[in-house]
Protein backbone atom coordinates (compact mmCIF):
# COMPACT_ATOMS: atom_id res chain seq x y z
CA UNK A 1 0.00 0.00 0.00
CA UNK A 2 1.21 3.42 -0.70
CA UNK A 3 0.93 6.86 1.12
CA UNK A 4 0.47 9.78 -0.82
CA UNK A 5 1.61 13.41 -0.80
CA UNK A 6 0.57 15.09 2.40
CA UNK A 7 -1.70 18.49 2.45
CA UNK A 8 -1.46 20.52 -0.56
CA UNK A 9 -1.28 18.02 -2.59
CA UNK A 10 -5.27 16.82 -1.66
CA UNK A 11 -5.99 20.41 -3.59
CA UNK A 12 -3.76 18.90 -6.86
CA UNK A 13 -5.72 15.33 -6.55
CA UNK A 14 -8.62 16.92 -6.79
CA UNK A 15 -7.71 19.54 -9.63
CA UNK A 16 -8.58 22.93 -7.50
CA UNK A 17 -6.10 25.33 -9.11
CA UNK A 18 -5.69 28.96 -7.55
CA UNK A 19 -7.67 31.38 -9.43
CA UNK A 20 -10.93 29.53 -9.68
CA UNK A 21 -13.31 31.77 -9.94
CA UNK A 22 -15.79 32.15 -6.37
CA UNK A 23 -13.55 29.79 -4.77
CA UNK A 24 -10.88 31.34 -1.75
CA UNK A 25 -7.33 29.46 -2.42
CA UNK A 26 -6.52 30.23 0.85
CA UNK A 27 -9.43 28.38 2.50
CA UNK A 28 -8.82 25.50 0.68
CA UNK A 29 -5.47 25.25 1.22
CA UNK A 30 -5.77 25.73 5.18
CA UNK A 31 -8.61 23.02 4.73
CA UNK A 32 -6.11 21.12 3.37
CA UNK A 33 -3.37 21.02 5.91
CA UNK A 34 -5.67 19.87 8.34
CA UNK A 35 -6.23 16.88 6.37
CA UNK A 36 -4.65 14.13 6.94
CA UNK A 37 -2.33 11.70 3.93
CA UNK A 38 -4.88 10.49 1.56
CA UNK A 39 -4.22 6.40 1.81
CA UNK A 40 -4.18 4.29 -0.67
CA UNK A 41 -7.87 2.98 -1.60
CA UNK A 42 -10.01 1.62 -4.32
CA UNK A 43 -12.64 2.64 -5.51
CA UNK A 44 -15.97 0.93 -6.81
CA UNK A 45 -17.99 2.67 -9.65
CA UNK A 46 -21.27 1.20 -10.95
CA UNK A 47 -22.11 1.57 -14.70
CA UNK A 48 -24.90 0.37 -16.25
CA UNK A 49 -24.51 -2.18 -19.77
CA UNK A 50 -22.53 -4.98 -20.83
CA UNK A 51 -18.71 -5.58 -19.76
CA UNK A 52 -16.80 -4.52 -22.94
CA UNK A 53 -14.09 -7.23 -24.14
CA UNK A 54 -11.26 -5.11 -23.63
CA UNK A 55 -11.87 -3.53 -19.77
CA UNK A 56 -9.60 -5.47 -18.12
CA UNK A 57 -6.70 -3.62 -20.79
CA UNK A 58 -8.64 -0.18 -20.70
CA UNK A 59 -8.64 -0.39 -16.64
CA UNK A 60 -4.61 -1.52 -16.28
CA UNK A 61 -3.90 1.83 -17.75
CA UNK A 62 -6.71 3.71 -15.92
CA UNK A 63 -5.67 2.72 -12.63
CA UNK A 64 -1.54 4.00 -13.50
CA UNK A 65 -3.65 7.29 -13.70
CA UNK A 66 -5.41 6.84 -10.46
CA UNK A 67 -3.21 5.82 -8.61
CA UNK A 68 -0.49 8.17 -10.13
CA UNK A 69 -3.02 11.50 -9.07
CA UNK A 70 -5.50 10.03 -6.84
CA UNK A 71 -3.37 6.87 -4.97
CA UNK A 72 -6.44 4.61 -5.62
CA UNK A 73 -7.84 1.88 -8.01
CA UNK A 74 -11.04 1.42 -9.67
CA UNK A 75 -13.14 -1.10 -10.25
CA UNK A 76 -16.24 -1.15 -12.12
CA UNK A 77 -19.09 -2.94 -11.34
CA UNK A 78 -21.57 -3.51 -13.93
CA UNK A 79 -25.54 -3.58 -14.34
CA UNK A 80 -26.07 -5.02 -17.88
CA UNK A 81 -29.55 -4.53 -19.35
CA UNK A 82 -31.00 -7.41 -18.53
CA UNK A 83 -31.27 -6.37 -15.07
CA UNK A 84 -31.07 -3.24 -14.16
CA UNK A 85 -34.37 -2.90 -13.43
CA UNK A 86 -34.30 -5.40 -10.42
CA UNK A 87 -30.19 -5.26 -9.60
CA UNK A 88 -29.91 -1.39 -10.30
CA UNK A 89 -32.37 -0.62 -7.01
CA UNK A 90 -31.04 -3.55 -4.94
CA UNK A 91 -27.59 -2.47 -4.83
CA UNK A 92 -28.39 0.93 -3.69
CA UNK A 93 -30.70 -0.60 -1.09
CA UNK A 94 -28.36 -3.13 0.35
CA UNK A 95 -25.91 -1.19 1.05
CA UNK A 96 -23.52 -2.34 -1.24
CA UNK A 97 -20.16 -0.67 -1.57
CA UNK A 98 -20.19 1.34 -4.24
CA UNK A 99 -18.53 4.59 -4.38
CA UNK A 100 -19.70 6.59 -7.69
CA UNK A 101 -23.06 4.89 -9.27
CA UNK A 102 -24.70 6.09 -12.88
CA UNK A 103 -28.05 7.94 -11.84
CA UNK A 104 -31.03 9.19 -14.26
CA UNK A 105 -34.41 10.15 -13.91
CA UNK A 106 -35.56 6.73 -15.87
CA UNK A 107 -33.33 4.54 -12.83
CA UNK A 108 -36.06 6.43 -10.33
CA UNK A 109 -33.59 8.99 -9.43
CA UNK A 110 -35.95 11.17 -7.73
CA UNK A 111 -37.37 8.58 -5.58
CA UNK A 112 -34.47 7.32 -4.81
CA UNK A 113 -33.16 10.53 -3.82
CA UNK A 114 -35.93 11.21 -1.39
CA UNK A 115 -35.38 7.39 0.32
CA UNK A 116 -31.76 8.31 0.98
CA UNK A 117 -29.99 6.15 -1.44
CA UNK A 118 -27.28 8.97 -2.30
CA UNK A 119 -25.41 10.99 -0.14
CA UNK A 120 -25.57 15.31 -0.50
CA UNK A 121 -22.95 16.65 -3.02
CA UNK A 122 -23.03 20.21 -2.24
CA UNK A 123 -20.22 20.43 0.29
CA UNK A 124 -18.20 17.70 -1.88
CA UNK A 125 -18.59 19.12 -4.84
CA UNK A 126 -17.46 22.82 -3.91
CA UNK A 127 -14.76 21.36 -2.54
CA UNK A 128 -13.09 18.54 -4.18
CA UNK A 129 -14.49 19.23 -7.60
CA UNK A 130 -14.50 23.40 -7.99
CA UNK A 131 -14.39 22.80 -12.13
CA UNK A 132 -17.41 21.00 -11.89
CA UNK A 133 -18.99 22.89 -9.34
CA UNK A 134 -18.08 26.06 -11.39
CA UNK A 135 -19.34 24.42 -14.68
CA UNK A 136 -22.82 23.63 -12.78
CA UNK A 137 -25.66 26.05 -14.18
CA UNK A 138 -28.19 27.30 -11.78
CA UNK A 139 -30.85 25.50 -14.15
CA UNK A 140 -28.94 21.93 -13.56
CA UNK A 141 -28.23 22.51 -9.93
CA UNK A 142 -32.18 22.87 -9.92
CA UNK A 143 -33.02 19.84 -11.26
CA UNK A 144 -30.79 17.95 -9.28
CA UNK A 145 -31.50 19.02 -6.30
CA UNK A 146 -33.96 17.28 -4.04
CA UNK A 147 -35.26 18.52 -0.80
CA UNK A 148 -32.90 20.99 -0.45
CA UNK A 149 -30.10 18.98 -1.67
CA UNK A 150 -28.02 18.09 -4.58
CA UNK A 151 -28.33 14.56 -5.06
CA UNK A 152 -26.09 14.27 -9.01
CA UNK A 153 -23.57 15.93 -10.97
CA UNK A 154 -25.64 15.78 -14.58
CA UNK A 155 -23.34 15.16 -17.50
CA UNK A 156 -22.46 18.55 -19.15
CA UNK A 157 -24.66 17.81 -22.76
CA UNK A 158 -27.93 18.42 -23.89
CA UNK A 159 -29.96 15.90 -24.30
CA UNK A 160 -33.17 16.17 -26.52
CA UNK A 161 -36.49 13.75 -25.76
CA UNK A 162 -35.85 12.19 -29.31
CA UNK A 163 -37.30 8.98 -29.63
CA UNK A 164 -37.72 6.96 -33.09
CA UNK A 165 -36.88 4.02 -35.14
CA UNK A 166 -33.19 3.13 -36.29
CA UNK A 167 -34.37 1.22 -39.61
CA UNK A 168 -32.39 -0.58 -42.02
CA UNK A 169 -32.32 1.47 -45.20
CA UNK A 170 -31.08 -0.99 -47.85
CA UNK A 171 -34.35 -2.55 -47.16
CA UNK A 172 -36.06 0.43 -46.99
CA UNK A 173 -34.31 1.40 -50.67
CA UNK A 174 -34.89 -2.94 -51.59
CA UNK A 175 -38.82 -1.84 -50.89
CA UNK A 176 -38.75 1.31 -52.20
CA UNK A 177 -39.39 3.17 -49.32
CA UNK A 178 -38.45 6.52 -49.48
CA UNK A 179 -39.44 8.18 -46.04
CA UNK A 180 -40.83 7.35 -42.68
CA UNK A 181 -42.21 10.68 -41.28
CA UNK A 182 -44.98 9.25 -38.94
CA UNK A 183 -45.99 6.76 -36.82
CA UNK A 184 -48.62 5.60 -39.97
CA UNK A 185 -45.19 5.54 -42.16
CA UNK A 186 -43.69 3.15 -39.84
CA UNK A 187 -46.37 0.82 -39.51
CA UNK A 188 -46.44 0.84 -43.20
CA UNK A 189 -42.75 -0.07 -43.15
CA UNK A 190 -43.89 -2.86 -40.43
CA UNK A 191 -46.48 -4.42 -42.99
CA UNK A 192 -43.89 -4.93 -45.71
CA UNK A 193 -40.66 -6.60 -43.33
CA UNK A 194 -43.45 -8.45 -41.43
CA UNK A 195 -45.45 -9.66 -45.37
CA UNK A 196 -41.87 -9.34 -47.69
CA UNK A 197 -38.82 -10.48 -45.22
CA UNK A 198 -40.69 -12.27 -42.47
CA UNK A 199 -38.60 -10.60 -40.20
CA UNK A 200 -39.43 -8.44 -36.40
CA UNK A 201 -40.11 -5.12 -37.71
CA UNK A 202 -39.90 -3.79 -34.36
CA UNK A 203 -36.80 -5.07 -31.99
CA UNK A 204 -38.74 -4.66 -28.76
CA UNK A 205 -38.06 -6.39 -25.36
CA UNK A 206 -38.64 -6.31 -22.22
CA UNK A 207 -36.54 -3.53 -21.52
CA UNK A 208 -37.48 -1.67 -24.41
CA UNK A 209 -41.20 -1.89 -25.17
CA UNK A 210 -41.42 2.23 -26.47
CA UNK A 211 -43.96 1.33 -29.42
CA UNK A 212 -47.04 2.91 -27.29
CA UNK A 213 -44.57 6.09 -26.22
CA UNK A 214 -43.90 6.82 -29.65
CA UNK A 215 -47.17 6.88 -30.88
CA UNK A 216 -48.11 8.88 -27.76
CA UNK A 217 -45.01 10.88 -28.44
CA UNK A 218 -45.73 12.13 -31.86
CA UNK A 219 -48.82 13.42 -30.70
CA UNK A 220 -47.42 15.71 -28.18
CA UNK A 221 -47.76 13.94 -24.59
CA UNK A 222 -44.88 13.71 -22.38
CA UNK A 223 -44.01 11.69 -18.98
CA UNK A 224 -44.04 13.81 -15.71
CA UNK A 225 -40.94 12.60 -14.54
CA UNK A 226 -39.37 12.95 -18.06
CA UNK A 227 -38.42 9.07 -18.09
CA UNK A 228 -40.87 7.21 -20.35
CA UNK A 229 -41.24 3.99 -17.71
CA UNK A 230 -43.19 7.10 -15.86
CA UNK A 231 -46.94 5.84 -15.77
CA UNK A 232 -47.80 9.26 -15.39
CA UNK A 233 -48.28 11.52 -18.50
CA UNK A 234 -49.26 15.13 -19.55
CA UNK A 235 -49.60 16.80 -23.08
CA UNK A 236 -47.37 19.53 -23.52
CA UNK A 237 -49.80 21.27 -25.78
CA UNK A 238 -52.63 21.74 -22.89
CA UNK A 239 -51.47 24.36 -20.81
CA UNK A 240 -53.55 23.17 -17.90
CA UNK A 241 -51.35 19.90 -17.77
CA UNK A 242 -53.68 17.39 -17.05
CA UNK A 243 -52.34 14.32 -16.10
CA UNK A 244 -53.45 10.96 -16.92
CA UNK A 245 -52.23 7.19 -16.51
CA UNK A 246 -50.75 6.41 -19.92
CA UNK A 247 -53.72 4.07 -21.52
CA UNK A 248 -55.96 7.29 -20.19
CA UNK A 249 -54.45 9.83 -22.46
CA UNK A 250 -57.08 11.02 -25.32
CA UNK A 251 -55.75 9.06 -28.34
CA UNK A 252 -54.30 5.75 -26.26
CA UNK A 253 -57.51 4.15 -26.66
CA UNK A 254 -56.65 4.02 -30.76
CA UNK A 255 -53.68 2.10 -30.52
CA UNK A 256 -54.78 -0.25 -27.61
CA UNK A 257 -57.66 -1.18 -29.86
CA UNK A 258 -55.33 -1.96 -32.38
CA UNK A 259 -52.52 -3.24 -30.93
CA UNK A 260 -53.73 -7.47 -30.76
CA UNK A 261 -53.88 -6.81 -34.31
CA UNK A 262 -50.56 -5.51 -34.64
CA UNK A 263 -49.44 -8.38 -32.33
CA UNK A 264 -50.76 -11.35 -34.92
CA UNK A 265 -49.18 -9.49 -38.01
CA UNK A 266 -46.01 -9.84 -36.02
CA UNK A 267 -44.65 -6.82 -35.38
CA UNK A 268 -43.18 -8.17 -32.36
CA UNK A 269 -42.26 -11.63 -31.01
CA UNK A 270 -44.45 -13.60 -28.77
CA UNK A 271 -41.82 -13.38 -25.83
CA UNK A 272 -41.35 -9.71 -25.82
CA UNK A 273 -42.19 -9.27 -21.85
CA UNK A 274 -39.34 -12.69 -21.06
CA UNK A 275 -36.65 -11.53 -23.44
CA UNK A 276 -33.90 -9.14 -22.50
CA UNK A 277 -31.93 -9.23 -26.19
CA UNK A 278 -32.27 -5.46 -27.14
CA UNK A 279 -29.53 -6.53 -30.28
CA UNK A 280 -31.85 -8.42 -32.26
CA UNK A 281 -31.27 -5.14 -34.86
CA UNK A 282 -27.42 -5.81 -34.24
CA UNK A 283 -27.77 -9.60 -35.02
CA UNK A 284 -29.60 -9.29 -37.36
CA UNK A 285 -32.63 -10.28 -36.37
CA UNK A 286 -34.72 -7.28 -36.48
CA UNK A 287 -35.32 -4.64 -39.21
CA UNK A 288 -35.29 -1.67 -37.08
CA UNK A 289 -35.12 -0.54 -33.39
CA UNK A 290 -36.96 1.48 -31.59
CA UNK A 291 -35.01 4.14 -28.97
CA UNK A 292 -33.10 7.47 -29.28
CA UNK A 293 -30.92 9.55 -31.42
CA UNK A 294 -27.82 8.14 -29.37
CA UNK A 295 -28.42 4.70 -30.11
CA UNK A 296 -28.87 5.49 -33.68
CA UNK A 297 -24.97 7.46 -33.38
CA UNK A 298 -24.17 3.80 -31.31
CA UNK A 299 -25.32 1.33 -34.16
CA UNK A 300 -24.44 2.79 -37.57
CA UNK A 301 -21.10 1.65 -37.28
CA UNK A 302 -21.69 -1.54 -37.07
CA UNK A 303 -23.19 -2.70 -39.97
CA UNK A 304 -22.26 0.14 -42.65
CA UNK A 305 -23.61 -2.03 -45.39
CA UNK A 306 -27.18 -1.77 -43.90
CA UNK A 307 -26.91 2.45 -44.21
CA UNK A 308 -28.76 2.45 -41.21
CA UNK A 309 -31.47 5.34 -40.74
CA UNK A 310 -33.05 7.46 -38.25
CA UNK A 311 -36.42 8.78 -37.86
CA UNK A 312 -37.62 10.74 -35.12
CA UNK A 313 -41.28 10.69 -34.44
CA UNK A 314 -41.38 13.42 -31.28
CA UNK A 315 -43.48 16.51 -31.49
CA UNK A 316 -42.46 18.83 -30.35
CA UNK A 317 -38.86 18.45 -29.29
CA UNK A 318 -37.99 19.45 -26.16
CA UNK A 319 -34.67 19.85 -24.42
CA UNK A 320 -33.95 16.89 -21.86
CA UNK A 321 -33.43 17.44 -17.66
CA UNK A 322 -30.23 17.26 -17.47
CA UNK A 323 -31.52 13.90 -14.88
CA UNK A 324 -31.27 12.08 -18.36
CA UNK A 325 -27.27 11.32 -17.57
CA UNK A 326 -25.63 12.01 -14.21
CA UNK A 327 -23.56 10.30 -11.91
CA UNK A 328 -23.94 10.25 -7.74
CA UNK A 329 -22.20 9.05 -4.98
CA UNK A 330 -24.34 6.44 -2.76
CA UNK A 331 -25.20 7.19 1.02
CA UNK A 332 -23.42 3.64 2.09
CA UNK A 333 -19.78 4.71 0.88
CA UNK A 334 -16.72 5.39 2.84
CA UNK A 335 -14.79 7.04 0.63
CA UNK A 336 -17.26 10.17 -0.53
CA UNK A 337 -14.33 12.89 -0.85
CA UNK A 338 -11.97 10.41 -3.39
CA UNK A 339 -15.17 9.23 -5.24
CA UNK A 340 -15.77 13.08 -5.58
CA UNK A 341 -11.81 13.42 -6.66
CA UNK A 342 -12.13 10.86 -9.30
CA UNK A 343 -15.57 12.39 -10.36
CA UNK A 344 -13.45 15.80 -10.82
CA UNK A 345 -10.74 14.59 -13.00
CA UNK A 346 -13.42 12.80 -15.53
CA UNK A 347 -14.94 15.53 -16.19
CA UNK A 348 -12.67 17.76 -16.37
CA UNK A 349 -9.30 15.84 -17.64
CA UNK A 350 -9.55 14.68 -21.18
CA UNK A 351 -6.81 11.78 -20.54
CA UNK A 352 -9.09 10.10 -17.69
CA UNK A 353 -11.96 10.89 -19.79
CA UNK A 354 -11.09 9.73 -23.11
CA UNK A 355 -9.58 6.20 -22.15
CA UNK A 356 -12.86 5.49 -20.09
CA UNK A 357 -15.07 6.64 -22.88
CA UNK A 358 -13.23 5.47 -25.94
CA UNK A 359 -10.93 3.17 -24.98
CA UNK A 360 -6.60 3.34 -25.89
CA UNK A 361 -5.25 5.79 -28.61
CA UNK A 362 -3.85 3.75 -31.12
CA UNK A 363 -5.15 0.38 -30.18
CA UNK A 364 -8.89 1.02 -30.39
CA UNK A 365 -9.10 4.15 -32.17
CA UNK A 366 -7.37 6.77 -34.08
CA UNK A 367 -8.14 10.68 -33.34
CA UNK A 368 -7.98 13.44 -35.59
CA UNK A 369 -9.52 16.54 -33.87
CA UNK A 370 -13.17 15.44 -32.37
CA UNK A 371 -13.79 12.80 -34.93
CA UNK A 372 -12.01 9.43 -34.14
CA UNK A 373 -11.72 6.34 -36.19
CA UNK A 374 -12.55 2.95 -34.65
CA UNK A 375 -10.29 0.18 -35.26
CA UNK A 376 -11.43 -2.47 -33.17
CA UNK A 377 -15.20 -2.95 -31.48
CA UNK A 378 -13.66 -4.36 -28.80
CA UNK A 379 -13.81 -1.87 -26.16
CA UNK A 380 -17.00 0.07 -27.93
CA UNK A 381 -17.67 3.75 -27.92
CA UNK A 382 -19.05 5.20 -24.34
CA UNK A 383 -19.85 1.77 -23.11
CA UNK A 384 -21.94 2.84 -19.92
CA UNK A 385 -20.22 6.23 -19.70
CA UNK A 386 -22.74 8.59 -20.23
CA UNK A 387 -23.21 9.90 -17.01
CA UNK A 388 -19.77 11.65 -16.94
CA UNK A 389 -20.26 13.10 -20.97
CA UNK A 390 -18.79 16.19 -21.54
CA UNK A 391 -19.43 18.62 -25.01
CA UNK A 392 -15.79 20.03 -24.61
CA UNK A 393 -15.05 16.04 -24.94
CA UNK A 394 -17.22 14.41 -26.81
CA UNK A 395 -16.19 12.46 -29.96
CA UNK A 396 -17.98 12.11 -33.34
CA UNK A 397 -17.51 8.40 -35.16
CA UNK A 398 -15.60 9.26 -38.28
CA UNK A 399 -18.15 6.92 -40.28
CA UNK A 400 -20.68 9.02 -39.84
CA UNK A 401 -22.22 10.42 -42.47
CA UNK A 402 -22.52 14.66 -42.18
CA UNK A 403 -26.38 14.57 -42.32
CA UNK A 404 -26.32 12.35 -39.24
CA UNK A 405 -24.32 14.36 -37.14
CA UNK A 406 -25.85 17.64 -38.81
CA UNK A 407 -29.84 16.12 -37.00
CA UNK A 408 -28.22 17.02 -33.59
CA UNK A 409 -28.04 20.73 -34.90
CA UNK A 410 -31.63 20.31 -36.26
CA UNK A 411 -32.80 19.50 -33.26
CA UNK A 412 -31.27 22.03 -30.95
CA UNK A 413 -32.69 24.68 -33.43
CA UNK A 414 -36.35 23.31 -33.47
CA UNK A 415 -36.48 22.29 -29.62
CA UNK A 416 -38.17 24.10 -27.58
CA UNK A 417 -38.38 24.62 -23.31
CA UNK A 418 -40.68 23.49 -21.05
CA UNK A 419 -40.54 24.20 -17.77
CA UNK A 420 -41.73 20.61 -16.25
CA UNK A 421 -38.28 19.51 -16.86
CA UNK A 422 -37.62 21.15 -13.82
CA UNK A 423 -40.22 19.56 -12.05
CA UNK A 424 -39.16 17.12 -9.22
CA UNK A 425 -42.27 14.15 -8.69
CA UNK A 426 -42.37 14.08 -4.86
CA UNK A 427 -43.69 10.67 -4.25
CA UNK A 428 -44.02 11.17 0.02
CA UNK A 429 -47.41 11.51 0.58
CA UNK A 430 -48.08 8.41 -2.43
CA UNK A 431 -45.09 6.15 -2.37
CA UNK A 432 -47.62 3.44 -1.89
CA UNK A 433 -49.91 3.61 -3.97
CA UNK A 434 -47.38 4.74 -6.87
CA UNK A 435 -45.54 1.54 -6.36
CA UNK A 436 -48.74 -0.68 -6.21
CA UNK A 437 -49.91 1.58 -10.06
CA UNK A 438 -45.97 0.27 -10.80
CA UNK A 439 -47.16 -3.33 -10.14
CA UNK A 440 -50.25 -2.78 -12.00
CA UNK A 441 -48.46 -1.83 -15.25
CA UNK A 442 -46.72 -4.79 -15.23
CA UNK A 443 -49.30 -7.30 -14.44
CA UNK A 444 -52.03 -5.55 -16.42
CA UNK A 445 -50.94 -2.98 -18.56
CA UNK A 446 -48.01 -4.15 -20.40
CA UNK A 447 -50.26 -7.37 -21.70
CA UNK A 448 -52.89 -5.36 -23.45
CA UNK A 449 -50.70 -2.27 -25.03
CA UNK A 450 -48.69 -5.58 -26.62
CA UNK A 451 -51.95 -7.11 -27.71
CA UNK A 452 -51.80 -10.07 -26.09
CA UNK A 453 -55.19 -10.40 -24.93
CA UNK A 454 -58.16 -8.58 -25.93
CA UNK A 455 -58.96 -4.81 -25.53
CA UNK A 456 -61.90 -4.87 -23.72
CA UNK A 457 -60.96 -7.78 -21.35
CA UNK A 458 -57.89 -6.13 -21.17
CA UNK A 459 -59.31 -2.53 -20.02
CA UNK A 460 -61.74 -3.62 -17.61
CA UNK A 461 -59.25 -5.49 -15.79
CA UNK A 462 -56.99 -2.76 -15.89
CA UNK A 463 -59.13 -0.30 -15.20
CA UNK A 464 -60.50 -1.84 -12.11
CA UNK A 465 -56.93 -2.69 -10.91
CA UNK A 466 -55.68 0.69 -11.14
CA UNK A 467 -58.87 1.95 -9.00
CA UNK A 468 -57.86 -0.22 -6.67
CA UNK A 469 -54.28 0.98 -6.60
CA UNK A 470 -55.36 4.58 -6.23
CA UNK A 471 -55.20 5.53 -9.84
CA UNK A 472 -57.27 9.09 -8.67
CA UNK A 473 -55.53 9.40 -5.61
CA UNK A 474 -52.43 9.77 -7.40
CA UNK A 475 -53.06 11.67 -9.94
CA UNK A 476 -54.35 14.37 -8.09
CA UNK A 477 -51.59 14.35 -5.75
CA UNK A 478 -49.29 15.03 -9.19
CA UNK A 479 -51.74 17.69 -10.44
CA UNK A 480 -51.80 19.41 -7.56
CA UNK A 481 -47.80 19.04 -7.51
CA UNK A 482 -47.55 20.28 -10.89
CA UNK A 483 -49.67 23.22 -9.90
CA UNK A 484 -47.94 24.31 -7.00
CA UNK A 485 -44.60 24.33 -9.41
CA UNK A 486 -46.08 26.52 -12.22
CA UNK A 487 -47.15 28.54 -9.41
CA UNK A 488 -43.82 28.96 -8.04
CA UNK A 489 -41.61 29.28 -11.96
């Protein structure tokens, strides 16, 4: 074990450099004499997807950083997709020892704030990260903050609520299908893979079942909580905000009356709700995917051949809470202040950053200014990283074509704001009966919006299950939530 430099040297580790604006060198600096040598430690961070090939390689040279600047180690622990819905919540209830964790508002961020899963960064932040905490708008620090307390560091880069379908377009051009500018266009698109290649149009899975949200989508609703696993949904074009349970929106009752037939034609496999294989695009399998402008970015390089597409069905556009990507540092961990260190330098050091994000110069990619050429899939590109994403940072795949990259700038000019992505759900006075309506939509709800059993069946059982929950209750408990916010903006 090794002991590192003693007192000013904390202020190096965790990159405060005199002159940072609103921060007093000389506090710091008397702070840190009265610390005592930083030990050697490790670290555990918790990401969330699949184990890339090459970690072990990518972490033997991350840890000479570490432990060169921070005298610690890290070790990630990962969540792959196929459970983070059950693993994700148990490890922050347990416990376990993790040190920095991937947060968001779809991982329940807010109500897992409010149980006391992470610990308060304010204090941390200001003083072992003063980049960050200088980089943090007044807009961010808002949504992140939960009863008075700032619960995440979001990534620094806007995300938009895109949502759409990746589609293959040599069969698109094989069909003759020129555009897909709707949800209609993409069930025509469905019709001919499902009738000509005999192939899942769709991709869905248990983990990804966003058919329903992008019909809903297109037509202008919106999840409360901005994550669309939220059963809880308003339309951004009423002004009042009402809120309804997702089959209660005006215009859900369409497509769960259609939706068995969708389900026979084959749009998606029989297993959706049991399978957790969100690659069945990747493999092959699938003829499109439904999800968000990143995947799109993620997938076209693997398959050039295919001259993958992307079509974004959202209207209107809106610019993401920054809760979409963030990072936090559990309750349960004994090493807060180095987690906070480490937290510091990947945002704000491009060497820690790019080797976590990208993998080793020269071995997995080549770089020429912020476009960088893949030459290996073996370590991917920002496997699980998001959370720690950075504009100053971020890297373009050089196989992109312009008019890909160029859609980001389209949608940054036609998004607009909305003020309820500032809005924090505060489930105290309902945590029971919200996680009894969460039960419901898995029992009831996610049967009958994949057509597997008949509408009306389907509804009244639903229906009578979510009155039992305390469907009203809870929905005027948001209202008046939502209410009391516009009130107070």
């Amino acid at each position: 074990m090794k002991r590192w430099l003693q007192a000013a040297a904390v202020i190096a580790a965790a990159g405060i450099l005199a002159g940072t604006a609103g921060i007093s060198w000389s506090n710091r600096q008397e702070k840190a004499q009265q610390e005592q040598a930083l030990e050697y430690t490790e670290l555990k961070v918790c990401l969330i997807g699949n184990a890339p090939d090459d970690i072990d390689m990518v972490m033997e040279k991350f840890n000479e950083l570490a432990e060169r600047d921070l005298n610690c180690t890290v070790q990630i622990e990962w969540v792959i997709w196929g459970d983070f819905s059950t693993k994700y919540p148990m490890l922050l209830s347990i416990g376990e020892n993790i040190d920095l964790i991937y947060a968001a508002n779809w991982l329940d961020f807010y109500e897992n704030a409010q149980c006391g899963a992470f610990a308060p960064l304010e204090e941390l932040l200001e003083t072992y990260a003063p980049k960050s905490y200088e980089a943090l708008t007044d807009a961010v620090r808002e949504q992140a903050t939960v009863n008075g307390h700032l619960y995440a560091l979001p990534a620094n880069y806007t995300n938009y609520n895109v949502l759409g379908a990746i589609v293959r377009g040599d069969l698109m051009e094989k069909y003759q299908i020129e555009e897909i500018d709707s949800f209609e266009d993409y069930l025509n698109f469905c019709d001919v893979i499902t009738e000509e290649e005999g192939m899942d149009p769709t991709g869905m899975c248990s983990m990804n079942t966003d058919m329903i949200n992008l019909y809903l989508m297109e037509k202008g609703y919106y999840p409360v909580d901005g994550s669309t696993l939220c059963p809880y949904w308003i339309n951004l074009k009423d002004k009042e905000y009402h809120v309804y349970f997702q089959s209660e929106c005006p215009g859900a009752e369409d497509y769960l009356r259609r939706a068995k037939e969708w389900y026979e034609k084959g749009y998606w496999a029989s297993n959706v709700l049991a399978s957790k294989d969100e690659t069945l695009l990747d493999s092959g399998l699938a003829a499109s995917r439904i999800h968000n402008y990143d995947a799109y970015l993620g997938e076209y390089g693997l398959h050039l051949n295919w001259n993958l597409q992307y079509y974004n069905m959202v209207n209107p556009i809106i610019r993401q809470t920054a809760l979409q990507d963030a990072m936090a540092i559990p309750a349960s961990s004994g090493k807060k202040e180095r987690a906070m260190m480490l937290l510091e330098r990947l945002r704000n050091d491009e060497e820690y950053y790019m080797l976590l994000t990208y993998g080793i110069e020269g071995y997995h990619y080549q770089r020429e200014g912020r476009k960088i050429k893949f030459l290996n899939n073996d370590y991917g590109n920002e496997p699980g990283t998001w959370g720690i994403r950075e504009e100053k940072y971020k890297c373009w795949n050089s196989v992109l074509p312009e008019e890909a990259i160029a859609m980001r700038e389209e949608f940054e000019e036609s998004a607009v704001d909305t003020l309820l992505v500032n809005f924090d759900l505060d489930l105290s006075e309902i945590q029971t009966e919200y996680a009894a309506i969460k039960k419901v939509m898995f029992v009831y709800y996610d049967p009958l919006k994949l057509g597997y059993i008949d509408y009306e069946e389907g509804m009244d059982s639903l229906e009578q299950q979510l009155k039992e929950a305390g469907n009203e209750e809870v929905k005027q408990e948001i209202q008046k939530q939502i209410k009391e916010f516009l009130e107070r903006s």
